[in-house]
PDB file of N, CA and C in Angstrom:
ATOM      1  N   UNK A   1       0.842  -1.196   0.000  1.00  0.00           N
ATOM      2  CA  UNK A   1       0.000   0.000   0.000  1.00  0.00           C
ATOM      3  C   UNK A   1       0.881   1.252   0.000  1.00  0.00           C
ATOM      4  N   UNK A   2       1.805   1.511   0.639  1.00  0.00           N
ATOM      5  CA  UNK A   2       2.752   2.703   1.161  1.00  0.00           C
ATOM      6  C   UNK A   2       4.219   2.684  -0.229  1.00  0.00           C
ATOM      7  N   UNK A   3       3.871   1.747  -1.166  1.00  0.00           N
ATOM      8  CA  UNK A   3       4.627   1.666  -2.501  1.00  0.00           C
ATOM      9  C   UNK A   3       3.891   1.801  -3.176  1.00  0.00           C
ATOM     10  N   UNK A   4       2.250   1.894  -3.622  1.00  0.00           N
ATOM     11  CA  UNK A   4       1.415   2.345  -4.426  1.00  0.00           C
ATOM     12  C   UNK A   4       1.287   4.204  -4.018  1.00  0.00           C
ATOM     13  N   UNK A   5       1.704   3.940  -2.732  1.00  0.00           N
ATOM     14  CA  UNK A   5       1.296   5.264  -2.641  1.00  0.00           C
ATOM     15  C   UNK A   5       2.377   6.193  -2.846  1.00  0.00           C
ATOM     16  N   UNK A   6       3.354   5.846  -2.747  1.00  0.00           N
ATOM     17  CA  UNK A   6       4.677   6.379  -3.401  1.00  0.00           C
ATOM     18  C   UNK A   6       4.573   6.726  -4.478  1.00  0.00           C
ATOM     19  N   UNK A   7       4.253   5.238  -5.512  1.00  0.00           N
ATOM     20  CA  UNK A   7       4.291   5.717  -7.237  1.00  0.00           C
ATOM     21  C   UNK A   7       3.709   6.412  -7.416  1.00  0.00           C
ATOM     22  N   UNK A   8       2.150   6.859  -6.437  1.00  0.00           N
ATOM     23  CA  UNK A   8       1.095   7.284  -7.183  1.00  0.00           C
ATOM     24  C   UNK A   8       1.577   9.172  -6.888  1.00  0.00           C
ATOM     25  N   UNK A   9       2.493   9.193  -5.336  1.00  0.00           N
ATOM     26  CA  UNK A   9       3.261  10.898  -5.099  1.00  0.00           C
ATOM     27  C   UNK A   9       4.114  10.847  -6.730  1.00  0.00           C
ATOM     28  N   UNK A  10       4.894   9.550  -6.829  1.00  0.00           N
ATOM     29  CA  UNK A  10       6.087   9.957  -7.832  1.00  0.00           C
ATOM     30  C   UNK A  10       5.275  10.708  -9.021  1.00  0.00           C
ATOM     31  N   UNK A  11       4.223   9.564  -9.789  1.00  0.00           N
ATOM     32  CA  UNK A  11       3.660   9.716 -11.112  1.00  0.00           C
ATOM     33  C   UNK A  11       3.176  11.545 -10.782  1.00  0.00           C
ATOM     34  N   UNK A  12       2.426  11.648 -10.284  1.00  0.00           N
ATOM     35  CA  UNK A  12       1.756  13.303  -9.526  1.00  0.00           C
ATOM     36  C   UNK A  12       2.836  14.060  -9.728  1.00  0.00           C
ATOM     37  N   UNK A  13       4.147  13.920  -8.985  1.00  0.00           N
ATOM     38  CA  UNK A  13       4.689  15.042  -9.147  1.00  0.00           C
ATOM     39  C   UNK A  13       5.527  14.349 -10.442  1.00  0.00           C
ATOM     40  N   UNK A  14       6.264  13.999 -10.977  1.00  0.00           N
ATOM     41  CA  UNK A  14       6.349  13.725 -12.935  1.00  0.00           C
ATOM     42  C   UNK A  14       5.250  14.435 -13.631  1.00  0.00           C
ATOM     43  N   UNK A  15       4.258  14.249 -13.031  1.00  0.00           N
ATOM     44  CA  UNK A  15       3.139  15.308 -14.046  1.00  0.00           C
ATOM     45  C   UNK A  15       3.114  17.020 -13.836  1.00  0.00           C
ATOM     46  N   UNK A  16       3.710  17.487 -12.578  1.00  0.00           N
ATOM     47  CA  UNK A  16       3.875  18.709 -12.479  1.00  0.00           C
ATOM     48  C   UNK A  16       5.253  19.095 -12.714  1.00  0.00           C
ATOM     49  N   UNK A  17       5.834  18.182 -12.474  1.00  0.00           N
ATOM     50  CA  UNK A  17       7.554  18.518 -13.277  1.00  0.00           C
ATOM     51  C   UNK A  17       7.615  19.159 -14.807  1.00  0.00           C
ATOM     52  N   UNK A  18       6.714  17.522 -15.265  1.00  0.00           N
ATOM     53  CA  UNK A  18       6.270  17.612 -16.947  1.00  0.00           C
ATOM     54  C   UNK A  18       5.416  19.021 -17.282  1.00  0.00           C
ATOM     55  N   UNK A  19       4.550  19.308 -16.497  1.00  0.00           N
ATOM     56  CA  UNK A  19       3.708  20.541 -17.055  1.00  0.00           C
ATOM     57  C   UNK A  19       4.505  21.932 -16.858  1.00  0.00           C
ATOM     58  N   UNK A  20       5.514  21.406 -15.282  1.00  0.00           N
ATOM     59  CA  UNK A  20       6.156  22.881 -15.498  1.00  0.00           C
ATOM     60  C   UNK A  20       6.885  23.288 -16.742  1.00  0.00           C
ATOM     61  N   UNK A  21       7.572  22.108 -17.666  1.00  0.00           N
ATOM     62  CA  UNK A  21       8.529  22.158 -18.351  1.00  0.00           C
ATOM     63  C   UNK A  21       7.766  22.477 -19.491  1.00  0.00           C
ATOM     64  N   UNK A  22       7.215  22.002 -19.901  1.00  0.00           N
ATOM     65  CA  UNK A  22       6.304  22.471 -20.499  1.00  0.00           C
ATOM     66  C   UNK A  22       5.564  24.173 -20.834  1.00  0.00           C
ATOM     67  N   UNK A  23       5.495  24.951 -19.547  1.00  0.00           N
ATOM     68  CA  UNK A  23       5.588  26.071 -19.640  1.00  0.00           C
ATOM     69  C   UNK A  23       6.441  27.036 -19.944  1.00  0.00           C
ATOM     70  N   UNK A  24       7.394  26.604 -19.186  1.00  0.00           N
ATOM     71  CA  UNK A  24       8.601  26.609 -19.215  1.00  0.00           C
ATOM     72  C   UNK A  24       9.439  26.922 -20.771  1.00  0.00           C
ATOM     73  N   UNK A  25       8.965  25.556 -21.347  1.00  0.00           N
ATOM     74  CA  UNK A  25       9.396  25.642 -22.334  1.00  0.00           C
ATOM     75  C   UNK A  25       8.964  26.314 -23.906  1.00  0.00           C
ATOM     76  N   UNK A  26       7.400  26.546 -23.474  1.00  0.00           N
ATOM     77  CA  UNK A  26       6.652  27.328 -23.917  1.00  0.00           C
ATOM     78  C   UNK A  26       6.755  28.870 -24.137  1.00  0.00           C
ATOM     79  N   UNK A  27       7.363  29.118 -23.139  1.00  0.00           N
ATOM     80  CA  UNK A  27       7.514  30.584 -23.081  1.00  0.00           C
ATOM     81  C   UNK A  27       9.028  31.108 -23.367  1.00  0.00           C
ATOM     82  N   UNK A  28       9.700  30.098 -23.368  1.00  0.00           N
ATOM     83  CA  UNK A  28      11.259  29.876 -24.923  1.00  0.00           C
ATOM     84  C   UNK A  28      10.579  29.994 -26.229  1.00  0.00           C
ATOM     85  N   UNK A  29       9.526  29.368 -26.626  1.00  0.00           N
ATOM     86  CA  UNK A  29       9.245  29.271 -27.815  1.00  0.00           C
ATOM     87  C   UNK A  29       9.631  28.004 -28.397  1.00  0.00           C
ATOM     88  N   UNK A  30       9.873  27.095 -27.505  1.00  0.00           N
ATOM     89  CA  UNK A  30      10.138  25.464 -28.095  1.00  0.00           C
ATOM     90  C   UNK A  30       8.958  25.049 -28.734  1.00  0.00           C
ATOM     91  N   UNK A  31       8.260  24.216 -29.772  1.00  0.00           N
ATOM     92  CA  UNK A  31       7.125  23.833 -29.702  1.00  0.00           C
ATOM     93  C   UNK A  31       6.348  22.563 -28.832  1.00  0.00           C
ATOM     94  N   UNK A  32       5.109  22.694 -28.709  1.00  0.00           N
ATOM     95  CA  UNK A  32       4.532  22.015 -27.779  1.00  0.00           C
ATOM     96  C   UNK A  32       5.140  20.273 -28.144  1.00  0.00           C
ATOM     97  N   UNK A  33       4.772  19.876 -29.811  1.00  0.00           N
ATOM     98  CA  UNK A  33       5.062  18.855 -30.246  1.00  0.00           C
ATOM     99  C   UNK A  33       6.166  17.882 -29.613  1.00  0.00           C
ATOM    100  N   UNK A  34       7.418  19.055 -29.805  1.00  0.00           N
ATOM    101  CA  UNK A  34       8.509  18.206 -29.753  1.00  0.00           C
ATOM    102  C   UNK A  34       8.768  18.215 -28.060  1.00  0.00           C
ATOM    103  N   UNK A  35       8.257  19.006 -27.331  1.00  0.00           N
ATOM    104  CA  UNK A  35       8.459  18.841 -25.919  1.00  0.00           C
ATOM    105  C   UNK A  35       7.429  17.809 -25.594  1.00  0.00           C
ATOM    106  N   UNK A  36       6.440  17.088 -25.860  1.00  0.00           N
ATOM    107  CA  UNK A  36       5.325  15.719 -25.552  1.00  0.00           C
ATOM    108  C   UNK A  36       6.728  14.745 -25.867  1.00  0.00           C
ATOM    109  N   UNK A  37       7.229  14.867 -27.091  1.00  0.00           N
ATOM    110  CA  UNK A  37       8.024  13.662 -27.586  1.00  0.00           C
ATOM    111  C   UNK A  37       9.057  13.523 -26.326  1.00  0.00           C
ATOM    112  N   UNK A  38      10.113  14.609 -26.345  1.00  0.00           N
ATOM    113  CA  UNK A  38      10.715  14.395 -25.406  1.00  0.00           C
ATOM    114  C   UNK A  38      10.885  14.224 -24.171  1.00  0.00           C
ATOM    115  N   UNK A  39       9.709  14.452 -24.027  1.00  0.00           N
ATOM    116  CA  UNK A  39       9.201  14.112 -22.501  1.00  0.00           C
ATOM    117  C   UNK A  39       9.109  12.364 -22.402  1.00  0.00           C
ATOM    118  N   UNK A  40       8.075  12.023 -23.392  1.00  0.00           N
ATOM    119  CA  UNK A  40       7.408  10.720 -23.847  1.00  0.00           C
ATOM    120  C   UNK A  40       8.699   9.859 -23.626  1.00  0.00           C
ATOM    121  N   UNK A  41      10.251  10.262 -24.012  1.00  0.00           N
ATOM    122  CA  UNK A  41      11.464   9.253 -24.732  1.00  0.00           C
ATOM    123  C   UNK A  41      11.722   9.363 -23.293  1.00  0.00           C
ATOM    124  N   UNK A  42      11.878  10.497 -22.724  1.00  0.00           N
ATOM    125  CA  UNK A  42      12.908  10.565 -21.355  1.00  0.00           C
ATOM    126  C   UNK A  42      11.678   9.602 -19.902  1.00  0.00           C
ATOM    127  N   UNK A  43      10.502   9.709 -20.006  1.00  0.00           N
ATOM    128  CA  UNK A  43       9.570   8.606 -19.383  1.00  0.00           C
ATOM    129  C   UNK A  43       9.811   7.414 -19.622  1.00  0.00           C
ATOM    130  N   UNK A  44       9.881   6.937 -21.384  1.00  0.00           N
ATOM    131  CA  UNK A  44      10.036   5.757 -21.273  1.00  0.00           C
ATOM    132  C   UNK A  44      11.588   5.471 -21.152  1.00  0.00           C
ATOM    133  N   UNK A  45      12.801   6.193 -20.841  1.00  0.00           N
ATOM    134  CA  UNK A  45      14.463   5.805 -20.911  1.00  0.00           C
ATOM    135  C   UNK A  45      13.807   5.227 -19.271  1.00  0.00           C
ATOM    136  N   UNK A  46      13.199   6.173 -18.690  1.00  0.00           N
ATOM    137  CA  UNK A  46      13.141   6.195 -16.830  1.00  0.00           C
ATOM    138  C   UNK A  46      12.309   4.735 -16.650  1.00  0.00           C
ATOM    139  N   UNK A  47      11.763   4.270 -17.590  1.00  0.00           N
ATOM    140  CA  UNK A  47      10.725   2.988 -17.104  1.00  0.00           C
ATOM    141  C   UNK A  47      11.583   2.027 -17.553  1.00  0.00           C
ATOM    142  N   UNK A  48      12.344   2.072 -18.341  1.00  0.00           N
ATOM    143  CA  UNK A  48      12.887   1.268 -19.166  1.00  0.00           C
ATOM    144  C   UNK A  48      14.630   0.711 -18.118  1.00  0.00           C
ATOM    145  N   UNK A  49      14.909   1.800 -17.626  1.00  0.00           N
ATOM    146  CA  UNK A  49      15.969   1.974 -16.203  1.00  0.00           C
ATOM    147  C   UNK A  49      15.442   0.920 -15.115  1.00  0.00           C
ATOM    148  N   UNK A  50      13.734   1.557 -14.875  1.00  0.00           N
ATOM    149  CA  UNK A  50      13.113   1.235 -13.910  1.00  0.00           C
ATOM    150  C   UNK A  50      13.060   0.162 -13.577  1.00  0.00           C
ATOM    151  N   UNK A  51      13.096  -0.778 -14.639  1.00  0.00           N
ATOM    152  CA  UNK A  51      12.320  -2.062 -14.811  1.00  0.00           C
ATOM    153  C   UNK A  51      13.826  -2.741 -15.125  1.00  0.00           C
ATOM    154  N   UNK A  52      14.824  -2.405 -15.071  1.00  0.00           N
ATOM    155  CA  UNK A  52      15.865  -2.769 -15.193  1.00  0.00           C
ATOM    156  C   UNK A  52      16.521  -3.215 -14.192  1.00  0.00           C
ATOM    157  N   UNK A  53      16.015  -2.141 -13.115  1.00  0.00           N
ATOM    158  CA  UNK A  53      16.849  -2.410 -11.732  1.00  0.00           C
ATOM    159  C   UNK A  53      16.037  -3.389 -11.383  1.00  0.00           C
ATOM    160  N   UNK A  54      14.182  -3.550 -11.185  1.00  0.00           N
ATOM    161  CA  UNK A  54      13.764  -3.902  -9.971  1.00  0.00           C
ATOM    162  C   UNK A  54      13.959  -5.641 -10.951  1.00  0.00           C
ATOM    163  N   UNK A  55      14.288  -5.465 -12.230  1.00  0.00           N
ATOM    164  CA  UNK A  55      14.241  -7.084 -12.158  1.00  0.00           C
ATOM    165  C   UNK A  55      15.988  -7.480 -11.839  1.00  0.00           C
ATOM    166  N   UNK A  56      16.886  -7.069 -11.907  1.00  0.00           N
ATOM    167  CA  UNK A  56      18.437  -7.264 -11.157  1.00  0.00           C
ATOM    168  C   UNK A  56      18.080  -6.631  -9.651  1.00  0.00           C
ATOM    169  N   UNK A  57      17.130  -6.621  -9.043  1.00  0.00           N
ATOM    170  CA  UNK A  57      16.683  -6.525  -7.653  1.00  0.00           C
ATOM    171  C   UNK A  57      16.211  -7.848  -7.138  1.00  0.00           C
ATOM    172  N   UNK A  58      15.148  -8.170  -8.564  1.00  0.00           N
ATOM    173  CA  UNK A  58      14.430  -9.467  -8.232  1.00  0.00           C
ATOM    174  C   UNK A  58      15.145 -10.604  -8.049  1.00  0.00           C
ATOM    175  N   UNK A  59      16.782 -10.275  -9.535  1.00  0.00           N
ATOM    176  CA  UNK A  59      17.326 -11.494  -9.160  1.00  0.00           C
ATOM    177  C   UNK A  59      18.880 -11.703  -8.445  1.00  0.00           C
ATOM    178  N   UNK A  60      18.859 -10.601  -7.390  1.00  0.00           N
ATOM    179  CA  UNK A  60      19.660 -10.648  -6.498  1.00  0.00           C
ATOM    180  C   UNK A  60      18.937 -11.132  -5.505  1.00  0.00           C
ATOM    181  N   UNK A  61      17.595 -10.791  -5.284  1.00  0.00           N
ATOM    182  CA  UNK A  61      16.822 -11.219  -4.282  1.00  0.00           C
ATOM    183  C   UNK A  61      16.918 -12.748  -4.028  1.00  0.00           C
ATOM    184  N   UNK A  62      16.760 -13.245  -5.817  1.00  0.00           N
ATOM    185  CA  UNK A  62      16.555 -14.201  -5.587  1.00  0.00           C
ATOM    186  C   UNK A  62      17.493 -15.256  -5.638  1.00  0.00           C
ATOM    187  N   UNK A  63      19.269 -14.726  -6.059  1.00  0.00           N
ATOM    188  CA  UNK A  63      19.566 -15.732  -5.927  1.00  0.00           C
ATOM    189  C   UNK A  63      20.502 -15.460  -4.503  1.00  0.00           C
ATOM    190  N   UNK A  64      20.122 -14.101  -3.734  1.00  0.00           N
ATOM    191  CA  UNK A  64      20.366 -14.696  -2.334  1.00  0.00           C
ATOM    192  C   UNK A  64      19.616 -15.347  -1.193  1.00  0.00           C
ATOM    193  N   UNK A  65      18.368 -15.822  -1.717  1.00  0.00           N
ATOM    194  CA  UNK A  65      17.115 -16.570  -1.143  1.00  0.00           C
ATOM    195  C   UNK A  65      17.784 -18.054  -1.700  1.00  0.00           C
ATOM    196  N   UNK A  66      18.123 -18.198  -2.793  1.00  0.00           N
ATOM    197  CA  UNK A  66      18.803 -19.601  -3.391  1.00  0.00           C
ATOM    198  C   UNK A  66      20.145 -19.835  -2.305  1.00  0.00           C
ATOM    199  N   UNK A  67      21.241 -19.060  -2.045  1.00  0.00           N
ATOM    200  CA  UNK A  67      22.386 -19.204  -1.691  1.00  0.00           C
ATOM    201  C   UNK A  67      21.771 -19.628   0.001  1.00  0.00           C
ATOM    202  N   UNK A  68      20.871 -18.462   0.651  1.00  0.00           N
ATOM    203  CA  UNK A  68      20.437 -18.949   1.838  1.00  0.00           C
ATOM    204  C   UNK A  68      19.911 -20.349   2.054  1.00  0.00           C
ATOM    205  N   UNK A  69      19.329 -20.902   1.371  1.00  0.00           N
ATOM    206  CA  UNK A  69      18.136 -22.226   1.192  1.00  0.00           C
ATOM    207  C   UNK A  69      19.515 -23.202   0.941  1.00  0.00           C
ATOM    208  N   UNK A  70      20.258 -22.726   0.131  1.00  0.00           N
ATOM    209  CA  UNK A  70      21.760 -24.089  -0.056  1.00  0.00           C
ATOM    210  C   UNK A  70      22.533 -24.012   1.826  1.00  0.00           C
ATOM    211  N   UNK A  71      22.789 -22.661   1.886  1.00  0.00           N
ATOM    212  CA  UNK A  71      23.202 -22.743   3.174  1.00  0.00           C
ATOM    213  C   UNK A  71      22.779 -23.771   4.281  1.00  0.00           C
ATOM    214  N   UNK A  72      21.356 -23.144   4.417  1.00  0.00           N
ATOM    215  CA  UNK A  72      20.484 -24.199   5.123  1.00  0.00           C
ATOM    216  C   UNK A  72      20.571 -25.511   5.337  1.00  0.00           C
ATOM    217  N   UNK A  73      20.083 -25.832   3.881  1.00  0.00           N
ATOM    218  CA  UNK A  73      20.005 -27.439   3.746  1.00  0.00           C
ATOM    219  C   UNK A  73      21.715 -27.865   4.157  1.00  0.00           C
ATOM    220  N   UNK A  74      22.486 -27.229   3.742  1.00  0.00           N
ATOM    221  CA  UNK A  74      23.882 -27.742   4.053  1.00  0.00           C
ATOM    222  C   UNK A  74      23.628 -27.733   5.417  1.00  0.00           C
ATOM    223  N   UNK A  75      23.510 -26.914   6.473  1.00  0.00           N
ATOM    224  CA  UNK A  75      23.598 -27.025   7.640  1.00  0.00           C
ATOM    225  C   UNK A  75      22.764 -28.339   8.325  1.00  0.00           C
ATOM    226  N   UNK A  76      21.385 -28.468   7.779  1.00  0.00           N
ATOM    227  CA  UNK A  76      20.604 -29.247   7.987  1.00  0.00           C
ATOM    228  C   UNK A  76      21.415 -30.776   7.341  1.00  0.00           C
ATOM    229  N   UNK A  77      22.064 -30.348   6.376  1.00  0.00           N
ATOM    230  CA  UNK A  77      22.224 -32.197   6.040  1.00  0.00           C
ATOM    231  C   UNK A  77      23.782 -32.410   7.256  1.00  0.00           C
ATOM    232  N   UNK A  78      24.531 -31.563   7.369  1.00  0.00           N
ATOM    233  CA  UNK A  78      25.424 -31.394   8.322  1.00  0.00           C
ATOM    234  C   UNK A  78      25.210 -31.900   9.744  1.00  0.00           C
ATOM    235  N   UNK A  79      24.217 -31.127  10.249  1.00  0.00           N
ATOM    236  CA  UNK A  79      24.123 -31.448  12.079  1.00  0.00           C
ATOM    237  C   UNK A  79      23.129 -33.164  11.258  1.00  0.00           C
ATOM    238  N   UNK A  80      22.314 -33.233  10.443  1.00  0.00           N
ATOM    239  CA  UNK A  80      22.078 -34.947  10.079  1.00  0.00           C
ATOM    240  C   UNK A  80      23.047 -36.322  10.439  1.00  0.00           C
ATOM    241  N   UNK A  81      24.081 -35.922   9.315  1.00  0.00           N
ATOM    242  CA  UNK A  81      25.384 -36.382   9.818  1.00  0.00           C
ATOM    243  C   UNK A  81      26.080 -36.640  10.854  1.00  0.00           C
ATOM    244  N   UNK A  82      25.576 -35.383  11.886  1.00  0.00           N
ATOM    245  CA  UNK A  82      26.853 -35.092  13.367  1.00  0.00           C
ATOM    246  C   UNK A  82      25.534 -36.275  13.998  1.00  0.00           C
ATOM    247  N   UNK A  83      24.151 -36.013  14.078  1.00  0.00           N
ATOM    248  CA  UNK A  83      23.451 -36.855  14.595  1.00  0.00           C
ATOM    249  C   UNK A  83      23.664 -38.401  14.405  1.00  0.00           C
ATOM    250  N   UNK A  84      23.605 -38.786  13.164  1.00  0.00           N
ATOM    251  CA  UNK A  84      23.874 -39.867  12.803  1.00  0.00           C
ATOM    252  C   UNK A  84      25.332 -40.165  13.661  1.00  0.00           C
ATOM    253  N   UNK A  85      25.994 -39.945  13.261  1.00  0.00           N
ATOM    254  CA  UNK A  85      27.779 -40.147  14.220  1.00  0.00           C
ATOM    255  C   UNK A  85      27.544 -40.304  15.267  1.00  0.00           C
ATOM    256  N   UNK A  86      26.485 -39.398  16.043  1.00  0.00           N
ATOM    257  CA  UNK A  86      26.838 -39.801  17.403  1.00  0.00           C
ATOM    258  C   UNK A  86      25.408 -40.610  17.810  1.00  0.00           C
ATOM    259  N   UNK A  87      24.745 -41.040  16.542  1.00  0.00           N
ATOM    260  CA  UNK A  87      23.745 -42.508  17.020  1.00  0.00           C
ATOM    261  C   UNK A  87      24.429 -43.632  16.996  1.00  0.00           C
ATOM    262  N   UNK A  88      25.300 -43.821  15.695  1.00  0.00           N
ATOM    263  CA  UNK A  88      26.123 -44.686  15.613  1.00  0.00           C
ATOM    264  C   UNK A  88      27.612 -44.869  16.905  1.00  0.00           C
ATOM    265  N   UNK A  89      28.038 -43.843  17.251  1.00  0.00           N
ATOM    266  CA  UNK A  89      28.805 -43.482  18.237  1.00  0.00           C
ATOM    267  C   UNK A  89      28.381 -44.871  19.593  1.00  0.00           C
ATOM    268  N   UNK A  90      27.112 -43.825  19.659  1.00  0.00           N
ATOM    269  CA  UNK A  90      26.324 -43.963  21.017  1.00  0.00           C
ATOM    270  C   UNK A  90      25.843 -45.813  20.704  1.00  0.00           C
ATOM    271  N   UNK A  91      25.250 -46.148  19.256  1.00  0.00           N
ATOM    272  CA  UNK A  91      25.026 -47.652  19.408  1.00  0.00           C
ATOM    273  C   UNK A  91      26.427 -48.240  19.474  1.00  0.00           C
ATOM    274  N   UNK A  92      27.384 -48.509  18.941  1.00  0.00           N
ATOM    275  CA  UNK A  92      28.463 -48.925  19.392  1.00  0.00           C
ATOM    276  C   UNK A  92      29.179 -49.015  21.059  1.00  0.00           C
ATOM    277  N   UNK A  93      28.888 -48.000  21.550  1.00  0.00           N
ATOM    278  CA  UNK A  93      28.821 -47.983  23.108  1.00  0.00           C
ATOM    279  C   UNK A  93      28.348 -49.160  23.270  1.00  0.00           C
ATOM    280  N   UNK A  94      26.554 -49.117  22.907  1.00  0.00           N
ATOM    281  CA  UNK A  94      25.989 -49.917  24.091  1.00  0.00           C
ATOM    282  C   UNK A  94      25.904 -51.284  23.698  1.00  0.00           C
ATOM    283  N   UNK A  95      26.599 -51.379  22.443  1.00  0.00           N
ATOM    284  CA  UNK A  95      27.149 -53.115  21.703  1.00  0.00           C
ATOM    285  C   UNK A  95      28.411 -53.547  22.358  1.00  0.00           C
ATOM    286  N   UNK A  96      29.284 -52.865  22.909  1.00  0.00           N
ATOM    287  CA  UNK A  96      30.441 -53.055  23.084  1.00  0.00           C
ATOM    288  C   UNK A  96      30.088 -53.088  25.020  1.00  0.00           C
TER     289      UNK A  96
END
């Protein structure tokens, strides 16, 4: 909710950035045309960035969720082992 509501401050103020520039640029004498376009290219360079990071976000995320889960199971097949050793340990005791 509090990341929808972020995008939805970001997109809001991008639209008053965009309109200032727009005036802005209006009152240079740029035309309206080519300031939509360039606006349009420099939105989509920023989504195109955007979507760049959060998926090398996604897959750092995910392959340190992979590296954790190998960790794990290593640990888990590990103390398995130390258990086993000292069942076998411990039955040998009580054979002997």
């Amino acid at each position: 909710m509090g990341a929808l509501m972020t995008t939805a401050a970001q997109t809001t103020r991008a639209a008053i950035m965009t309109r200032a520039a727009f005036m802005t640029m209006a009152a240079v004498g740029i035309p309206r045309a080519s300031l939509i376009t360039r606006a349009a290219l420099m939105a989509m360079v920023a989504l195109i960035i955007r979507a760049a990071l959060m998926t090398k976000a996604a897959l750092l995320t995910r392959a340190a969720l992979m590296i954790k889960a190998a960790l794990m199971t290593r640990a888990a097949l590990m103390t398995m082992a130390a258990l086993m050793t000292k069942a076998t340990l411990l039955t040998k005791r009580v054979m002997s």
